[in-house]
C-alpha atoms as a PDB file:
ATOM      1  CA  UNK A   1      65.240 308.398 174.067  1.00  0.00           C
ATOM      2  CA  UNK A   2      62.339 308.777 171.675  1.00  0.00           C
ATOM      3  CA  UNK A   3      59.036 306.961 172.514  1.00  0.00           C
ATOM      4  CA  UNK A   4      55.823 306.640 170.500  1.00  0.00           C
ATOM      5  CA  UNK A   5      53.093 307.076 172.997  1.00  0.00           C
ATOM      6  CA  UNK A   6      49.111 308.350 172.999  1.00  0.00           C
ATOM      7  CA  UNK A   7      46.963 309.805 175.612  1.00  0.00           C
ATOM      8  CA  UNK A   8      43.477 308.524 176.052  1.00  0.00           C
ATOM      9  CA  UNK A   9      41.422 311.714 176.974  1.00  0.00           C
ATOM     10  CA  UNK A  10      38.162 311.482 178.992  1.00  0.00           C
ATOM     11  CA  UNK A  11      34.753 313.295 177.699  1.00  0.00           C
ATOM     12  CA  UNK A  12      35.948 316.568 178.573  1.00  0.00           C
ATOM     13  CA  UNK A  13      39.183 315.964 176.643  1.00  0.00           C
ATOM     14  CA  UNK A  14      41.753 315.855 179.495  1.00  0.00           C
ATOM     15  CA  UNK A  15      44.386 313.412 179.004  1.00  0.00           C
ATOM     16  CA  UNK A  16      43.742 310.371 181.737  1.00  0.00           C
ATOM     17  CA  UNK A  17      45.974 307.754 180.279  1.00  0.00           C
ATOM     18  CA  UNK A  18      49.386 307.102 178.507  1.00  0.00           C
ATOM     19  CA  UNK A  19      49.265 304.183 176.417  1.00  0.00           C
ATOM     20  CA  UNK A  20      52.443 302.667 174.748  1.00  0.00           C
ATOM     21  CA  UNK A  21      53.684 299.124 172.902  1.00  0.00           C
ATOM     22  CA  UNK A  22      55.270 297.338 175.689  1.00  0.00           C
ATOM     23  CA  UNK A  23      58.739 297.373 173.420  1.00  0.00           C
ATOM     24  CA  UNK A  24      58.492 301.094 174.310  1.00  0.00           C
ATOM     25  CA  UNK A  25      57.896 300.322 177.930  1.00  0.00           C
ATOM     26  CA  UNK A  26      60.796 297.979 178.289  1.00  0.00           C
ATOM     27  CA  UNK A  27      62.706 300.371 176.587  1.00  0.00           C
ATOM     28  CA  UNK A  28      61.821 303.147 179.574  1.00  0.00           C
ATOM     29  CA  UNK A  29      62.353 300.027 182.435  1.00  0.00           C
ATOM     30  CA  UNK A  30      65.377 300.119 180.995  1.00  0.00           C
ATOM     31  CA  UNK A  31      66.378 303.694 181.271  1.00  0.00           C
ATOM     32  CA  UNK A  32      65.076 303.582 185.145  1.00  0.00           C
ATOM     33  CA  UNK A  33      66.850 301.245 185.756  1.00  0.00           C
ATOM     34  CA  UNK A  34      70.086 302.470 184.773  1.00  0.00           C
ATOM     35  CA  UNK A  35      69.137 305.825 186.076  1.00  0.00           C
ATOM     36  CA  UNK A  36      68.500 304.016 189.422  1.00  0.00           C
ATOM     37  CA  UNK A  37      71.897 302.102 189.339  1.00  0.00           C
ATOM     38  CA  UNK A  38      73.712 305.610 188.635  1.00  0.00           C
ATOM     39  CA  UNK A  39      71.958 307.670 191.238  1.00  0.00           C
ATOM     40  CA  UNK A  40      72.702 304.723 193.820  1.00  0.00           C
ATOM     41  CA  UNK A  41      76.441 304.687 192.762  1.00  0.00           C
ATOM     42  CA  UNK A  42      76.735 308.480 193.019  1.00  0.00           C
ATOM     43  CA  UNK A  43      75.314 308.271 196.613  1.00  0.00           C
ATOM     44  CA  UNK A  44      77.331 305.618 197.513  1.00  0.00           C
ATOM     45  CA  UNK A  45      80.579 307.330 195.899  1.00  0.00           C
ATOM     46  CA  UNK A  46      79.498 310.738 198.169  1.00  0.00           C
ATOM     47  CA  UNK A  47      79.271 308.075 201.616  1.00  0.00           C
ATOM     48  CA  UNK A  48      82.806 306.721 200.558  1.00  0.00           C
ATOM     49  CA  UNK A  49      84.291 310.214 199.947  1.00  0.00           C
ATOM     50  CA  UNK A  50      83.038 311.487 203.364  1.00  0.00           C
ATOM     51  CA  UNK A  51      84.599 308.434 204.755  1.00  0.00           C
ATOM     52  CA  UNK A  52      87.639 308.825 203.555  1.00  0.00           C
ATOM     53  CA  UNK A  53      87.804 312.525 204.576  1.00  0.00           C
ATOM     54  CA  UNK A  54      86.718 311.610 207.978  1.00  0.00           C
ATOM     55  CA  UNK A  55      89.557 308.949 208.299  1.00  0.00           C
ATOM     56  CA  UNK A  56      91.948 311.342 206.830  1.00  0.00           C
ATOM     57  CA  UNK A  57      91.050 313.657 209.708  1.00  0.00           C
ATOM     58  CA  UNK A  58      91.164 311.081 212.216  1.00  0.00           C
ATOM     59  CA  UNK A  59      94.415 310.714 214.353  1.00  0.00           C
ATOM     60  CA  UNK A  60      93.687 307.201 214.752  1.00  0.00           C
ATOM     61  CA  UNK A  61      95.098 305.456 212.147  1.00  0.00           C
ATOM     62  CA  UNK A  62      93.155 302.321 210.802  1.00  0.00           C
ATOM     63  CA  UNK A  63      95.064 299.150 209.224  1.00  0.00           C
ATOM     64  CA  UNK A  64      93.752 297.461 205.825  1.00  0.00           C
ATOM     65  CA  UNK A  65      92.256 294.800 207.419  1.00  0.00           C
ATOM     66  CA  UNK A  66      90.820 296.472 210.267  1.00  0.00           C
ATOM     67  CA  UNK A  67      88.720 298.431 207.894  1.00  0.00           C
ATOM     68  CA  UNK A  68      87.813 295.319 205.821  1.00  0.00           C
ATOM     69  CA  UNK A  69      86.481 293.591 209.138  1.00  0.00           C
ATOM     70  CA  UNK A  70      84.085 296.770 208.708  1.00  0.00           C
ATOM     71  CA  UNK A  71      82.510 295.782 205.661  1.00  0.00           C
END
């Protein structure tokens, strides 16, 4: 993702600020967000994997509707 951006530098010339058109900074909202969705379906993906090992381990067997009850 390419954004146009430009730093507003104090006296001493070190950059302070990041300025950018707000289409540009819907356009990185955007990508968060997305990025945030992902991430949380990737951990939630891991949580269900480990679950399902765990229950595969388990010598008590669970029924279908048992385990929806769960949710």
């Amino acid at each position: 993702m390419k954004i146009s951006f430009q730093y507003i530098n104090d006296d001493n010339g070190n950059a302070k600020t990041v300025q950018l058109p707000i289409a540009e900074w819907e356009k990185v909202l955007l990508y968060l967000k997305k990025s945030e969705q992902g991430l949380k379906l990737k951990s939630d993906l891991k949580i269900a994997l480990k679950q399902v090992e765990s229950l595969m381990k388990s010598k008590k067997k669970e029924t279908l509707t048992d385990f929806l009850h769960e949710l």
